[in-house]
N, C-alpha and C. Protein backbone atom coordinates (compact mmCIF):
# COMPACT_ATOMS: atom_id res chain seq x y z
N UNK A 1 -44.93 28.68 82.44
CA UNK A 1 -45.55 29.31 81.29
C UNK A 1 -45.73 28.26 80.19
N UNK A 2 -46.72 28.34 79.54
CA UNK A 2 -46.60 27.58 78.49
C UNK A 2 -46.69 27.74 77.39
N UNK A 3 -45.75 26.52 76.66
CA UNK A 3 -44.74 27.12 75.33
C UNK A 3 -46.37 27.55 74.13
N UNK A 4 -45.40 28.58 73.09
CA UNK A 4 -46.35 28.98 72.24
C UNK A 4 -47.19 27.83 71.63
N UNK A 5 -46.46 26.64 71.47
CA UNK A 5 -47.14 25.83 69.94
C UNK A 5 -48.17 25.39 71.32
N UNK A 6 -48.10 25.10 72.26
CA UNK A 6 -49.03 24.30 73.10
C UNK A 6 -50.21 24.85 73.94
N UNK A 7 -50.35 26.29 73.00
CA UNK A 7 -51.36 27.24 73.08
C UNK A 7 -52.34 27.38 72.32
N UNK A 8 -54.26 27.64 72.76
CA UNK A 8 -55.08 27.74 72.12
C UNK A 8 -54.99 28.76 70.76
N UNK A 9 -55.51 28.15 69.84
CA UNK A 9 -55.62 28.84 68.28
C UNK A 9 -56.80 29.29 67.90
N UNK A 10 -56.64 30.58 66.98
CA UNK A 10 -57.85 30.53 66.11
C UNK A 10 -57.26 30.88 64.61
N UNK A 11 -58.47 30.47 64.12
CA UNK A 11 -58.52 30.88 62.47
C UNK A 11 -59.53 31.86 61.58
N UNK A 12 -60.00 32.67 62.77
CA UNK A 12 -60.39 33.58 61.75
C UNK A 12 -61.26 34.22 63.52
N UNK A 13 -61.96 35.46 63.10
CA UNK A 13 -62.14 36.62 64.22
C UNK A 13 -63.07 36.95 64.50
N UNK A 14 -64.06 36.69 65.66
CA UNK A 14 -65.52 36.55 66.10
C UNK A 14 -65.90 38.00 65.94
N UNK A 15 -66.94 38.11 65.30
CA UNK A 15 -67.38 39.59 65.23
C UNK A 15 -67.86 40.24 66.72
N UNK A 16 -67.77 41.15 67.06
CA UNK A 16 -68.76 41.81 68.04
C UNK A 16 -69.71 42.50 67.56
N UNK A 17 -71.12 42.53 68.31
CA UNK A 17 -72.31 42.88 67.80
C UNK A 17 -72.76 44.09 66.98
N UNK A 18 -71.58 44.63 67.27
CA UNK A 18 -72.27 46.01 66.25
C UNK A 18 -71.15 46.37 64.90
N UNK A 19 -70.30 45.02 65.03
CA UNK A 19 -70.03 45.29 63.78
C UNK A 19 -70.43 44.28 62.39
N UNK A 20 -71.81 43.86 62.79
CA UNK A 20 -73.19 43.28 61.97
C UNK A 20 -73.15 42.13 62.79
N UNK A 21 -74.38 41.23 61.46
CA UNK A 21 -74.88 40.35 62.12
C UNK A 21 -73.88 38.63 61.58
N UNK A 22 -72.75 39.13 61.24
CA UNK A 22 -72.26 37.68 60.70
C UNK A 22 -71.32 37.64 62.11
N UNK A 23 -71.48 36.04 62.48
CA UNK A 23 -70.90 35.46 63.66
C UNK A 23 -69.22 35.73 63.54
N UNK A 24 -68.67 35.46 62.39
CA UNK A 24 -67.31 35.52 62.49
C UNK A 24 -67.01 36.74 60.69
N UNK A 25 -65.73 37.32 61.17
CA UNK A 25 -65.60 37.96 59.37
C UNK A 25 -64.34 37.60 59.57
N UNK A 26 -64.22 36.57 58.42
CA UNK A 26 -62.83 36.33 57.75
C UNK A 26 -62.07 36.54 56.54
N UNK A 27 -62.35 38.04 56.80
CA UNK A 27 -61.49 38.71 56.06
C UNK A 27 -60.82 39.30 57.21
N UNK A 28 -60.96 39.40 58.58
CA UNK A 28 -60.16 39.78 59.34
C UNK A 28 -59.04 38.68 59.80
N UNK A 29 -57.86 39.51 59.99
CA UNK A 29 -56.48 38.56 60.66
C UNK A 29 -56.97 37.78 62.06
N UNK A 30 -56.69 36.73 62.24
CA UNK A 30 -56.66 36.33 63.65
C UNK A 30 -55.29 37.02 64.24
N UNK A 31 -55.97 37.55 66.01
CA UNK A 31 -54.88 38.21 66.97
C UNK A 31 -54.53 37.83 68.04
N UNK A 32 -53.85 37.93 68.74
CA UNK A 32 -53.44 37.14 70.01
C UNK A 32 -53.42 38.51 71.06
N UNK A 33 -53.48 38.22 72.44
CA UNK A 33 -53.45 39.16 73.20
C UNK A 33 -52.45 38.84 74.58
N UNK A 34 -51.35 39.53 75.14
CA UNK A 34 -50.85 39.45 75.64
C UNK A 34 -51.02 40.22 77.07
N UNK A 35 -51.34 39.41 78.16
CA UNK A 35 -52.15 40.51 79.45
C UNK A 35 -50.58 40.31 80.47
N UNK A 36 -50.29 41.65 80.67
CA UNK A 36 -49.43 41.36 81.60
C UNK A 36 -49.38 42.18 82.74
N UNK A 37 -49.57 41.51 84.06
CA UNK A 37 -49.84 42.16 85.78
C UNK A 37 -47.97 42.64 86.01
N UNK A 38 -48.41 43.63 86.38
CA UNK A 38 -46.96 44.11 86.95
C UNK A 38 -46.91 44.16 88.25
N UNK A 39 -46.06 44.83 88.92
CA UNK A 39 -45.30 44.76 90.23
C UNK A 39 -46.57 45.40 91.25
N UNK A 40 -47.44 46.73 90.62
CA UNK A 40 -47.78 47.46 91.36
C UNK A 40 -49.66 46.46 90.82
N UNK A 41 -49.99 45.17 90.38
CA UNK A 41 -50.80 44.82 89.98
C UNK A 41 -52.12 44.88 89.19
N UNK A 42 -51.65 46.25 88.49
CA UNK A 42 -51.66 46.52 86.92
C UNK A 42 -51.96 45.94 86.19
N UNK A 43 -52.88 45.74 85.32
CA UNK A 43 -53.07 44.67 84.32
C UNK A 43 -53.10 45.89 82.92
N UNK A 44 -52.47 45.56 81.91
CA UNK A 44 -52.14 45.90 80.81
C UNK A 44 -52.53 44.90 79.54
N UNK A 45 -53.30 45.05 78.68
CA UNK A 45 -53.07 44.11 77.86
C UNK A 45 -52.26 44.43 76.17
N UNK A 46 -51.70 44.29 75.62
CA UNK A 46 -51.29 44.03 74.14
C UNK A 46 -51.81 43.45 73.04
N UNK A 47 -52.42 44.22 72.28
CA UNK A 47 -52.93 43.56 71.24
C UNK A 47 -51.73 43.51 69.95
N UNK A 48 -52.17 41.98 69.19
CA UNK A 48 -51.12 42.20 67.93
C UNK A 48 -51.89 41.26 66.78
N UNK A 49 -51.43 41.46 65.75
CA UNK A 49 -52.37 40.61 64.85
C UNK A 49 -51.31 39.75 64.13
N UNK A 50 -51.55 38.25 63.95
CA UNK A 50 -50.99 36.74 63.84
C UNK A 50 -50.76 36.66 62.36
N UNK A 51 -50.13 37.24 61.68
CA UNK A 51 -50.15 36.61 60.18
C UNK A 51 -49.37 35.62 59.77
């Protein structure tokens, strides 16, 4: 696994298309997402937001 600090970053939160036409809004938090496969191969993901 690899350690947190040696993980891709962002600084601010790509819009999706219908929530207008600006490429990124940073007034939103950057979030990280955590996908995790279980036993029965399940994929689940976790959203959380990075402050």
């Amino acid at each position: 696994m690899t350690p947190p600090e040696q993980t891709p970053r962002s600084s601010v939160t790509r819009a999706v298309p219908w929530e207008g036409d600006e490429l990124a809004d940073r007034a939103q938090p950057p979030g990280i997402a955590f996908h995790v496969l279980d036993d029965d191969r399940r994929l689940t993901t976790h959203y959380r937001v990075v402050l």
